[in-house]
C-alpha atoms as a PDB file:
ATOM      1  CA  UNK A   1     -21.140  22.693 -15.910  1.00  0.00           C
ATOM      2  CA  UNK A   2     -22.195  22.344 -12.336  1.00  0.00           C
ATOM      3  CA  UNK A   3     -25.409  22.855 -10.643  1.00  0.00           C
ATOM      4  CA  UNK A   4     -26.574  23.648  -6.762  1.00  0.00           C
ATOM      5  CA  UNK A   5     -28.179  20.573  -6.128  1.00  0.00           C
ATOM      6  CA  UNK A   6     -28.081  16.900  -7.385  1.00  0.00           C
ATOM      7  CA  UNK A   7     -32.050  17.097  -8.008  1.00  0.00           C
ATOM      8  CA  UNK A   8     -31.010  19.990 -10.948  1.00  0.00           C
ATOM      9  CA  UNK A   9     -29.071  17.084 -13.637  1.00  0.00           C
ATOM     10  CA  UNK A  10     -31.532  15.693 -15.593  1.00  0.00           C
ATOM     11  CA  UNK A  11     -30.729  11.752 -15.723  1.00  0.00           C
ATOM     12  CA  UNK A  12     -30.937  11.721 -19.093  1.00  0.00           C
ATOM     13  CA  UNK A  13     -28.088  14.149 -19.664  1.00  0.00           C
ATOM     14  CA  UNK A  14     -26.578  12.397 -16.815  1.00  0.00           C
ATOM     15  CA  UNK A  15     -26.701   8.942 -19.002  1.00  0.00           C
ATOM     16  CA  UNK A  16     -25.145  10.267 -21.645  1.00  0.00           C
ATOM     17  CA  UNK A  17     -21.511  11.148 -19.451  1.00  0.00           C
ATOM     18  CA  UNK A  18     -20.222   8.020 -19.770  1.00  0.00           C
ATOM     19  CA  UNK A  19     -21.020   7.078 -23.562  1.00  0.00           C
ATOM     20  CA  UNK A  20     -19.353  10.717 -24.290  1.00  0.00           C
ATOM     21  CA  UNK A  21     -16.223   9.573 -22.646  1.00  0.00           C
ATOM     22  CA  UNK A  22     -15.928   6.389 -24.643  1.00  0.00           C
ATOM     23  CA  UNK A  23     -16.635   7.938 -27.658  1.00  0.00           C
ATOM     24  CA  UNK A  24     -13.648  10.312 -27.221  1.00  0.00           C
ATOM     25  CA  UNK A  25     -11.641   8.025 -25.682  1.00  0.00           C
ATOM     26  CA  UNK A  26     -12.329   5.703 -28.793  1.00  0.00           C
ATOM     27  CA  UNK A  27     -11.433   8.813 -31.015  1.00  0.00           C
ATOM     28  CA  UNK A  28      -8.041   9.887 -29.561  1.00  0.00           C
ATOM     29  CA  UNK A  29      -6.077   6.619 -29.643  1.00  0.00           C
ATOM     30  CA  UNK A  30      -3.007   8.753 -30.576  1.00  0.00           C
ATOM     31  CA  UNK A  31      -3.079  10.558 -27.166  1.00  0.00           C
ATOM     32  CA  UNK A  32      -4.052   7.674 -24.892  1.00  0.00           C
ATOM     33  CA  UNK A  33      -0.559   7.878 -22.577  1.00  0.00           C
ATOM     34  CA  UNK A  34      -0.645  11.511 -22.501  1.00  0.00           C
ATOM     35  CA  UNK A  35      -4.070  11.496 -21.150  1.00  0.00           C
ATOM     36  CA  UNK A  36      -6.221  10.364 -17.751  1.00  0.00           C
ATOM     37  CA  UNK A  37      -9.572  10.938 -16.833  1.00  0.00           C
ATOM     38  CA  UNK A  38     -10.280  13.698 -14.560  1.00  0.00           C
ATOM     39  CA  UNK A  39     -13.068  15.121 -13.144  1.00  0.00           C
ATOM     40  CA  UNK A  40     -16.937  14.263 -12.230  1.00  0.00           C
ATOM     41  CA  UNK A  41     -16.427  10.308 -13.872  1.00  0.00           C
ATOM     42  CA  UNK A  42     -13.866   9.579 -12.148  1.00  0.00           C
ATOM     43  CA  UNK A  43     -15.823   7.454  -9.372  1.00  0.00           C
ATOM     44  CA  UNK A  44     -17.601   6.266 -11.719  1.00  0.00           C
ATOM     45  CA  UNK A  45     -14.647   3.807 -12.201  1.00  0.00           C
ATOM     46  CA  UNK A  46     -12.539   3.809  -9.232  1.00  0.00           C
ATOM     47  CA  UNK A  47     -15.613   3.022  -6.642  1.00  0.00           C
ATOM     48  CA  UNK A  48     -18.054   0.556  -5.684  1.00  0.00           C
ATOM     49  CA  UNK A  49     -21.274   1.679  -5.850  1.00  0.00           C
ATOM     50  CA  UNK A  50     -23.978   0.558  -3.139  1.00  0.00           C
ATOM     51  CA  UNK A  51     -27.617   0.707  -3.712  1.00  0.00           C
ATOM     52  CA  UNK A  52     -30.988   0.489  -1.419  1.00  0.00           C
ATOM     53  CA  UNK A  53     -32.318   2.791   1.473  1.00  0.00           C
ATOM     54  CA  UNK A  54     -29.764   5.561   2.434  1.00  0.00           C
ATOM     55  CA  UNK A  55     -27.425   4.804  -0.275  1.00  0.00           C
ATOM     56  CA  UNK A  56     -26.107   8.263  -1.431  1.00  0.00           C
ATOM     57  CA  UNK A  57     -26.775   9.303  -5.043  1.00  0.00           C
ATOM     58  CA  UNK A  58     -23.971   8.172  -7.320  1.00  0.00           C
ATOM     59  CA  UNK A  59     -21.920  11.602  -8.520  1.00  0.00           C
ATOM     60  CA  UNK A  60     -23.200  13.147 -11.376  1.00  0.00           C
ATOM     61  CA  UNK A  61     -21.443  14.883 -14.415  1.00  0.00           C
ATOM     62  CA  UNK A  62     -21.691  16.469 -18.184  1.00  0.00           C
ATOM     63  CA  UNK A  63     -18.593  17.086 -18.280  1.00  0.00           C
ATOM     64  CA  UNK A  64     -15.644  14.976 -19.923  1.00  0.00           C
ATOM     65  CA  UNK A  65     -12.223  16.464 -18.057  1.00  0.00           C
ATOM     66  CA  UNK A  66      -9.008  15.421 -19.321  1.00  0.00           C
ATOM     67  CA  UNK A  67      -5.690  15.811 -17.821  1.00  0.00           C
ATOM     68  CA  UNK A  68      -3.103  16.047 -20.639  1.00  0.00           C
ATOM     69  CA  UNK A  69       0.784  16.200 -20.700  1.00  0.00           C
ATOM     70  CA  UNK A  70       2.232  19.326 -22.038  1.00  0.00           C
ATOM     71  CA  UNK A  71       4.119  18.908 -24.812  1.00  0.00           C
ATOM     72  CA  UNK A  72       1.363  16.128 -26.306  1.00  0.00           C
ATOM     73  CA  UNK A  73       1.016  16.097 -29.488  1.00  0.00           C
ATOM     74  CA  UNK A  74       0.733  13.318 -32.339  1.00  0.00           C
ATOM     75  CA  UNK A  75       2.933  14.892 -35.150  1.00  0.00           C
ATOM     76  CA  UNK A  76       1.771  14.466 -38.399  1.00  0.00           C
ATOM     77  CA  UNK A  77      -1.099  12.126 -37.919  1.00  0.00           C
ATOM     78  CA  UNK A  78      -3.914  14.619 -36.947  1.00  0.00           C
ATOM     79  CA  UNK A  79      -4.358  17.051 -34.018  1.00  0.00           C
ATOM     80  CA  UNK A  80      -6.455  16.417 -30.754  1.00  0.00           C
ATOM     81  CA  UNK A  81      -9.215  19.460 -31.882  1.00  0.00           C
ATOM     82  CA  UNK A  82      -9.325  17.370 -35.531  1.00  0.00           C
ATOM     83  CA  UNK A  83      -9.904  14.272 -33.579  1.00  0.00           C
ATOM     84  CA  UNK A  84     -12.460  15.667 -31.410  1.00  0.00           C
ATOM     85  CA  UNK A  85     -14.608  17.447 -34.795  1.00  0.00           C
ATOM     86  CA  UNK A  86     -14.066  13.572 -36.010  1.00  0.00           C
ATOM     87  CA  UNK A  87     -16.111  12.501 -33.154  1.00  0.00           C
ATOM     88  CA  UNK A  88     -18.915  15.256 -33.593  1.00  0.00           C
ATOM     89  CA  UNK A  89     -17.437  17.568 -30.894  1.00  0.00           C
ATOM     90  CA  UNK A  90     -17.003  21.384 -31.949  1.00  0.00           C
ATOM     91  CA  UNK A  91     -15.414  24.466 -30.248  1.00  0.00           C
ATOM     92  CA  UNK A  92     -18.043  26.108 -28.025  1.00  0.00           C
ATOM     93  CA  UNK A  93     -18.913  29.319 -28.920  1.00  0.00           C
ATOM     94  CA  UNK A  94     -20.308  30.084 -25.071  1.00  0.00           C
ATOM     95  CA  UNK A  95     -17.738  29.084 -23.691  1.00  0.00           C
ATOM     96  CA  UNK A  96     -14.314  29.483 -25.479  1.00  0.00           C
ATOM     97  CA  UNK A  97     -11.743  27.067 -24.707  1.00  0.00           C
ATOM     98  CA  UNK A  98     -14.573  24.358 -24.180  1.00  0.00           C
ATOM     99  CA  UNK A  99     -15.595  21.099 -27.040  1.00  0.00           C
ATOM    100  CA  UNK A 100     -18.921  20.295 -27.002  1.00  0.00           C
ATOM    101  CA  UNK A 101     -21.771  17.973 -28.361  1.00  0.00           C
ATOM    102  CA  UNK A 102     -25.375  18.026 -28.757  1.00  0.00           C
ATOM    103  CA  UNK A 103     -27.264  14.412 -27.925  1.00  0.00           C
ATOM    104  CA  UNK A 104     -30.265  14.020 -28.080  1.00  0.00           C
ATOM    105  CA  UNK A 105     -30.865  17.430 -27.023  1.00  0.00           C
ATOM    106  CA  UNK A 106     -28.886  17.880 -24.493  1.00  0.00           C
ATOM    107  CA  UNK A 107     -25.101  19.607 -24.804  1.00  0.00           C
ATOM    108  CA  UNK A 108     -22.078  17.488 -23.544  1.00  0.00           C
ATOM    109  CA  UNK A 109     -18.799  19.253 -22.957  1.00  0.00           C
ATOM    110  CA  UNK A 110     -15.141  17.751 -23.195  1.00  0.00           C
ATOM    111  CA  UNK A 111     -12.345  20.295 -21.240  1.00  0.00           C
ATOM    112  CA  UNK A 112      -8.794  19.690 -21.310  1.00  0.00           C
ATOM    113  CA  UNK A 113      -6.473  21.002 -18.366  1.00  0.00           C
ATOM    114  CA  UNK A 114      -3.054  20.833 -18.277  1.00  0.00           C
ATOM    115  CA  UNK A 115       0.025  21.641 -15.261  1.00  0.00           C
ATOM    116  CA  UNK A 116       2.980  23.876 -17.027  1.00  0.00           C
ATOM    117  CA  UNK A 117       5.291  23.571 -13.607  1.00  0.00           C
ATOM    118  CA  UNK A 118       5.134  27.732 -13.596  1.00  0.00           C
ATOM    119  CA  UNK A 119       1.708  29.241 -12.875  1.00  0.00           C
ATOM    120  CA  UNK A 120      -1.157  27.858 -10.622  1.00  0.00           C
ATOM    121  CA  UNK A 121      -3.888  28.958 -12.938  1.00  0.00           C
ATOM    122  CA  UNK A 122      -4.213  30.320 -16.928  1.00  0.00           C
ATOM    123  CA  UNK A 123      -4.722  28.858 -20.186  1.00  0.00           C
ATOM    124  CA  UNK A 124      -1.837  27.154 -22.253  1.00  0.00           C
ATOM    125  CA  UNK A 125      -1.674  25.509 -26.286  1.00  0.00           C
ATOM    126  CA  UNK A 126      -1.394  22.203 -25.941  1.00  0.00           C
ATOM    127  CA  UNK A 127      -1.186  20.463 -29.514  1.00  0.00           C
ATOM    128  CA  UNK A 128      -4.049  22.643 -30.895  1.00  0.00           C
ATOM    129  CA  UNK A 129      -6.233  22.992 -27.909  1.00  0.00           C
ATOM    130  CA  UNK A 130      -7.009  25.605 -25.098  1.00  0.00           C
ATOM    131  CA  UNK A 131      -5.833  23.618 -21.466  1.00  0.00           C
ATOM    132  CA  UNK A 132      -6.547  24.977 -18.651  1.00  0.00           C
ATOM    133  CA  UNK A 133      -3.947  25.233 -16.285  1.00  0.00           C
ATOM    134  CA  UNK A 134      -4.660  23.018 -12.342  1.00  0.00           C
ATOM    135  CA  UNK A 135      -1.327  21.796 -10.297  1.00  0.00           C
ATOM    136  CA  UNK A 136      -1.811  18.213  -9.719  1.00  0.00           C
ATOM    137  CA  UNK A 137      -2.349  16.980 -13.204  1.00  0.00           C
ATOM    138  CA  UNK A 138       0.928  15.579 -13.422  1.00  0.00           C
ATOM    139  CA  UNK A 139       0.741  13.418 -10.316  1.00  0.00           C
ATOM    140  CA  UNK A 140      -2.526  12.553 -12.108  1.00  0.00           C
ATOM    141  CA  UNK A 141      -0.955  11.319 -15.143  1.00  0.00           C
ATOM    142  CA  UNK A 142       1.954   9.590 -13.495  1.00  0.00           C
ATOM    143  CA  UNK A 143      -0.103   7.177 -11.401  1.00  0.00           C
ATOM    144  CA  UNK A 144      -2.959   6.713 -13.459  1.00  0.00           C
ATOM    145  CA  UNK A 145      -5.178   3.334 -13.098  1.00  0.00           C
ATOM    146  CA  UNK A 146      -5.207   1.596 -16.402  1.00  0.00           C
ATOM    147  CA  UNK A 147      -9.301   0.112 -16.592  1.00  0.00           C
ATOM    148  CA  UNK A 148     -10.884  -1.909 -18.578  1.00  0.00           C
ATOM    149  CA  UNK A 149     -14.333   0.204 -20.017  1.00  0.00           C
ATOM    150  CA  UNK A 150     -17.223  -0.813 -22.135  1.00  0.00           C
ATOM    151  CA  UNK A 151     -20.497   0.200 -23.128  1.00  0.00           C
ATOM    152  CA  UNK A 152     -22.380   2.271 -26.047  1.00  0.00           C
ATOM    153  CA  UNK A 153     -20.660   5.350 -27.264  1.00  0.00           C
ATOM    154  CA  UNK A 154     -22.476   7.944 -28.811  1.00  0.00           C
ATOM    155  CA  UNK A 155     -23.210   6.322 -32.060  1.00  0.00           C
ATOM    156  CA  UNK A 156     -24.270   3.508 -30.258  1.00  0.00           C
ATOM    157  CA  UNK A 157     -21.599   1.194 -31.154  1.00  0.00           C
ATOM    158  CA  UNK A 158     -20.491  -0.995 -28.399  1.00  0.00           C
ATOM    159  CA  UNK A 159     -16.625  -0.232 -27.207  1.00  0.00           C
ATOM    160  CA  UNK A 160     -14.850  -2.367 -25.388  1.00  0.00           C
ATOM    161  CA  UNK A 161     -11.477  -0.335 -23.969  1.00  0.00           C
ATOM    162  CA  UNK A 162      -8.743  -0.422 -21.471  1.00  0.00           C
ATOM    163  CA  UNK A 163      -8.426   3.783 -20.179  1.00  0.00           C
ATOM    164  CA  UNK A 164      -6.230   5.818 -18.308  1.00  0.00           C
ATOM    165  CA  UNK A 165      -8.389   7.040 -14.866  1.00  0.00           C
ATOM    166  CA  UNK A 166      -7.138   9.165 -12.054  1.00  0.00           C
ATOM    167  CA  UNK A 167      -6.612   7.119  -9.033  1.00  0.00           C
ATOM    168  CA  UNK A 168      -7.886   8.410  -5.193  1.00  0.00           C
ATOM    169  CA  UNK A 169      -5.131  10.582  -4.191  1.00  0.00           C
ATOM    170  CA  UNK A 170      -4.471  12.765  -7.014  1.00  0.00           C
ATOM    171  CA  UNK A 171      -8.071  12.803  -7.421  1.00  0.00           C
ATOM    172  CA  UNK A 172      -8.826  13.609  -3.502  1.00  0.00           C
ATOM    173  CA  UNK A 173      -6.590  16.579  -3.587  1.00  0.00           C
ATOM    174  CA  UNK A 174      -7.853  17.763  -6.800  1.00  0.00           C
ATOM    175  CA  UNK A 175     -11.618  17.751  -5.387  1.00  0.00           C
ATOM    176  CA  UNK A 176     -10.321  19.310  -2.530  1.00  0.00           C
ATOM    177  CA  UNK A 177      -8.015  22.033  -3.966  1.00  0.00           C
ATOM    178  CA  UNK A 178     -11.590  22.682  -6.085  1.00  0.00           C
ATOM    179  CA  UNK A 179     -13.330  22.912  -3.245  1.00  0.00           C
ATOM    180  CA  UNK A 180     -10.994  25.615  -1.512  1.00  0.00           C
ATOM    181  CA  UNK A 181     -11.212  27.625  -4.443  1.00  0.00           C
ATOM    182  CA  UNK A 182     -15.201  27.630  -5.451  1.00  0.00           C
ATOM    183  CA  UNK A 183     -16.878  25.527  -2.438  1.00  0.00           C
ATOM    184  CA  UNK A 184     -19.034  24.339  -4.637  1.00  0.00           C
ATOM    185  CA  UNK A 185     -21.531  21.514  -3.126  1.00  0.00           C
ATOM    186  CA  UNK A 186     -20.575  19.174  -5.561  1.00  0.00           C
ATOM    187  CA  UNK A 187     -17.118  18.686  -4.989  1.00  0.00           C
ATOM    188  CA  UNK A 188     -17.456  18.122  -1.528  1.00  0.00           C
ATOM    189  CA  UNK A 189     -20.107  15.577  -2.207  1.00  0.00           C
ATOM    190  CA  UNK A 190     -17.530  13.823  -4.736  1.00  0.00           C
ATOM    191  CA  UNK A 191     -15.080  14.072  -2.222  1.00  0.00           C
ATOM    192  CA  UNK A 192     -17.212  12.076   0.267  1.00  0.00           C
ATOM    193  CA  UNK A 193     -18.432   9.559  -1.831  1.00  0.00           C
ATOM    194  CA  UNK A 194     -15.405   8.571  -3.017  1.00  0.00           C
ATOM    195  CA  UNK A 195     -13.840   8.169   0.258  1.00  0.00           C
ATOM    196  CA  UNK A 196     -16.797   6.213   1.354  1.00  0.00           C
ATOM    197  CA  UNK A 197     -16.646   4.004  -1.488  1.00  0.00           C
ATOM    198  CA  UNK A 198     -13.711   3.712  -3.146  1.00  0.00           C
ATOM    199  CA  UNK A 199     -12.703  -0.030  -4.460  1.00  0.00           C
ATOM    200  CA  UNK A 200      -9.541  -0.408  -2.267  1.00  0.00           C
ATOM    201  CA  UNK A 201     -11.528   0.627   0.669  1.00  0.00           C
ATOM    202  CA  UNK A 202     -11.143   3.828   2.712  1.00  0.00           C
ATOM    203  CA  UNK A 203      -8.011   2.871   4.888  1.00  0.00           C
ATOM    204  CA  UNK A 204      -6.466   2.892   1.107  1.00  0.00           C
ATOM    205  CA  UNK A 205      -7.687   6.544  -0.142  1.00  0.00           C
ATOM    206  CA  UNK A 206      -6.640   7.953   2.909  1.00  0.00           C
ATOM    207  CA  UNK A 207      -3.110   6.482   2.776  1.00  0.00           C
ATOM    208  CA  UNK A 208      -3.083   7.607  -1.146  1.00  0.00           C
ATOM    209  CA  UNK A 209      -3.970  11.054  -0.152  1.00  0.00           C
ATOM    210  CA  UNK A 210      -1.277  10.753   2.450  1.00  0.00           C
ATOM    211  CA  UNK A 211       1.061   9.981  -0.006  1.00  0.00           C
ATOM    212  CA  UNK A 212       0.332  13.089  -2.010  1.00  0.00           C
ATOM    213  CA  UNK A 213       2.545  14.791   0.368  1.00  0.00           C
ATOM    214  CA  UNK A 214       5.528  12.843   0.551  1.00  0.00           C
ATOM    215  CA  UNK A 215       5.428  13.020  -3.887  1.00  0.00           C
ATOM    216  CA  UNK A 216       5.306  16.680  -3.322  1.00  0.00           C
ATOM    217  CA  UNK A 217       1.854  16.845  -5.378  1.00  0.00           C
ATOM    218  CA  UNK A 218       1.787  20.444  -6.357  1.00  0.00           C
ATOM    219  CA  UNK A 219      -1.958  21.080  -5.034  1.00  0.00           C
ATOM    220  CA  UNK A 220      -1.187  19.273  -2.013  1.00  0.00           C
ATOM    221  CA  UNK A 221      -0.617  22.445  -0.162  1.00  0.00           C
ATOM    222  CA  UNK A 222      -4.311  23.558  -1.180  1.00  0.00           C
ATOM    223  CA  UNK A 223      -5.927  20.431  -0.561  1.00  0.00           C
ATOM    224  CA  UNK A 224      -4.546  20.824   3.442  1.00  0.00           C
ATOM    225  CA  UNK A 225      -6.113  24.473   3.360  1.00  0.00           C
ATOM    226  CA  UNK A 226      -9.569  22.965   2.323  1.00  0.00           C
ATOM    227  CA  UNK A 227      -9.615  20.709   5.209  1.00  0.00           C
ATOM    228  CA  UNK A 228      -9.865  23.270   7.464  1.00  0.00           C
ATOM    229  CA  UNK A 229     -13.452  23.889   5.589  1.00  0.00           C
ATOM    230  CA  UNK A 230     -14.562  20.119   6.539  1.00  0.00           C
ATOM    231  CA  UNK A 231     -13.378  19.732  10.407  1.00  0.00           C
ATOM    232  CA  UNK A 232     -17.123  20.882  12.143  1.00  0.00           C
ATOM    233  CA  UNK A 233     -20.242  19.147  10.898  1.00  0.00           C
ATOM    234  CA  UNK A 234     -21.648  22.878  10.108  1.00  0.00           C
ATOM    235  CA  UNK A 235     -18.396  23.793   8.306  1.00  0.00           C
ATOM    236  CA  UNK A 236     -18.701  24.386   4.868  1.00  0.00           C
ATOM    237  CA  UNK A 237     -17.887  21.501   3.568  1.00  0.00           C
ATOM    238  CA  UNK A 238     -20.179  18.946   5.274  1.00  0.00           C
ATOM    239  CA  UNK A 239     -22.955  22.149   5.136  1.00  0.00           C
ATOM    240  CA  UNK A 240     -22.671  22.091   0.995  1.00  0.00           C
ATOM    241  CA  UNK A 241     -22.339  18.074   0.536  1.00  0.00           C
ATOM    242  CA  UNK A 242     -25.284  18.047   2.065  1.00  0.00           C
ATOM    243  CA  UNK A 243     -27.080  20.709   0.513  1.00  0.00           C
ATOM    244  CA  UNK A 244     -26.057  19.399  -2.296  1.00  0.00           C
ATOM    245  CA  UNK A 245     -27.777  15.831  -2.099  1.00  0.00           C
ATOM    246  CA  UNK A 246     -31.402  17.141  -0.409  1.00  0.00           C
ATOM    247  CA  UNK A 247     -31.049  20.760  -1.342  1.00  0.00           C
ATOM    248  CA  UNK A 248     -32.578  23.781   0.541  1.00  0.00           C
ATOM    249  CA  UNK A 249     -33.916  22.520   3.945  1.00  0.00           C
ATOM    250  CA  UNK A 250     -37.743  22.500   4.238  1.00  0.00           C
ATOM    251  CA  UNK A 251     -40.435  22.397   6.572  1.00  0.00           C
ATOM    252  CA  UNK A 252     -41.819  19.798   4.513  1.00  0.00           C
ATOM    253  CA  UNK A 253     -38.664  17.403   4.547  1.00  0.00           C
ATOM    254  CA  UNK A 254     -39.793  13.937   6.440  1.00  0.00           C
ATOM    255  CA  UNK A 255     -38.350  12.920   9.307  1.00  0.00           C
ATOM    256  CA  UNK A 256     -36.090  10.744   7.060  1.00  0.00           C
ATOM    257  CA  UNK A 257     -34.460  12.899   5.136  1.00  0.00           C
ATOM    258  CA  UNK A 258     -33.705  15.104   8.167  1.00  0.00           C
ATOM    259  CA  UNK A 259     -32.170  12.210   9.632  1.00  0.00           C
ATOM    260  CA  UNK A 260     -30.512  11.544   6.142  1.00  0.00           C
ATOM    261  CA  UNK A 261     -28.734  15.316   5.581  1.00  0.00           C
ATOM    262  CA  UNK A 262     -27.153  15.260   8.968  1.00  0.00           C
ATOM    263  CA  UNK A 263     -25.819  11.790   8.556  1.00  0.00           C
ATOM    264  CA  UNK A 264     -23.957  13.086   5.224  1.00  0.00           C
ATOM    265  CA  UNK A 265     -22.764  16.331   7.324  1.00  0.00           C
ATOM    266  CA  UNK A 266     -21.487  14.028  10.087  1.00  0.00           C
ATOM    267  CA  UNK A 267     -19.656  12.185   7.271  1.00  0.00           C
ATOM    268  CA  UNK A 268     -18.578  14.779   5.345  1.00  0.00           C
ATOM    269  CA  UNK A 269     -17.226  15.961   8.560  1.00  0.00           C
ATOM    270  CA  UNK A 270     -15.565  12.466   9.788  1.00  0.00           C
ATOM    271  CA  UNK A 271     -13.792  12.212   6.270  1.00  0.00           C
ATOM    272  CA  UNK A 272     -12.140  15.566   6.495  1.00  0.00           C
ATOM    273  CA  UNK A 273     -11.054  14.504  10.316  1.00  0.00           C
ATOM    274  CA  UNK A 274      -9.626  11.074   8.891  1.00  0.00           C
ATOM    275  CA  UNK A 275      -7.629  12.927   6.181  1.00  0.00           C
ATOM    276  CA  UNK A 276      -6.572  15.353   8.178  1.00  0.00           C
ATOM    277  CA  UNK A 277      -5.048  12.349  10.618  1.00  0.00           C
ATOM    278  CA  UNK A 278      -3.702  10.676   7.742  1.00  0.00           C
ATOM    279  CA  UNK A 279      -1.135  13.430   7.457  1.00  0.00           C
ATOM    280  CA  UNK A 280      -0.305  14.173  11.070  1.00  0.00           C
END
């Protein structure tokens, strides 16, 4: 689920991401090489995260996105929707296909997705769950980071773990690719945070992305058309990353955060110049 503006999560649904993914992690220990994090945690874990003035929001999810293999299953020692109802997460009846959890009274999703090497969108079994179908979830699972995570899981037990993340350039083309196809605000806003601040530095995430092509990532071909939505500072992309951080502009916005929204446009627009260089 994904909202206009950043100012629409509610922090405390926000807080609850990241125990949500441990406690499912935790609970699908059968599945761990057939599985990476995808999705809105993602820089959670693969960035450095600056605080003080001007320091942009850090991304914000309640979701849990998996990439899984096809073909994953764990024979006769349980299924990956038995593991899940282990763990308190149920099939959703709004929205088929999703798992989902109620905390504290707020609902927490879990989505699967899945590349079959045939079709660029649909819905395939895998073990005994709906995945959704995204090119680029291979190249996710093939050169995912293995990090150490820890913290309080759901039943606020404290888990101490070693998980399977997407690195920065399958994730960069997947943001992008999800960009082309939605523009939502969000993803752009991911996008540009994570190049700003990824932990190998943003020389590194560009040459990753770079290397997308030459591994013949799947998406990569979509992830070049979405540039072409980043390469003005009033182009959608830098327009929407914005919007999405300060929302609507006002009359009553200070001089600050004026100053503020067009520095994100100008580096929403910058990135999309840099990655666009990084494969010319």
């Amino acid at each position: 689920m994904k909202y206009d503006t950043y100012g629409e999560y509610d922090p405390r649904a926000v807080a609850q991401a990241q125990p949500a993914f441990l406690t499912v992690w935790a609970g699908l220990g059968s599945y761990h090489e057939d599985l990476v994090l995808l999705g809105g945690l993602v820089p959670h874990y693969i960035c450095r995260h600056p605080s003080g003035r001007g320091a942009l929001p850090r991304p914000a999810t309640l979701d849990v996105d998996f990439g899984v293999a096809l073909g994953t299953s764990a024979g006769q020692y349980g299924s990956l929707s038995s593991d899940l109802r282990a763990q308190g997460f149920k099939p959703s009846q709004q929205y088929p296909g999703r798992f989902e959890k109620t905390v504290s009274g707020f609902t927490l999703y879990v989505d699967f997705l899945v590349e079959d090497g045939a079709q660029p969108r649909g819905t395939r079994m895998v073990d005994d769950v709906p995945a959704s179908v995204m090119p680029g979830v291979v190249r996710a699972l093939e050169t995912a980071r293995r990090i150490p995570v820890e913290g309080e899981d759901l039943f606020g037990a404290d888990q101490k773990l070693t998980a399977r993340v997407c690195d920065v350039g399958p994730f960069l083309v997947l943001k992008l690719r999800a960009f082309l196809y939605r523009q939502q605000g969000k993803d752009a806003f991911d996008l540009l945070y994570t190049i700003l601040h990824y932990d190998g530095g943003t020389d590194a995430a560009m040459e990753a992305f770079a290397q997308e092509a030459k591994a013949d990532n799947p998406a990569f071909p979509d992830a070049v058309k979405a540039l072409s939505l980043f390469l003005t500072a009033d182009g959608p992309g830098p327009m929407k990353a914005a919007y999405f951080v300060f929302g609507e502009p006002s009359t009553n916005d200070t001089d600050d955060i004026e100053t503020q929204r067009l520095q994100v446009q100008q580096d929403a627009f910058t990135a999309g110049r840099a990655l666009q260089q990084a494969i010319t």
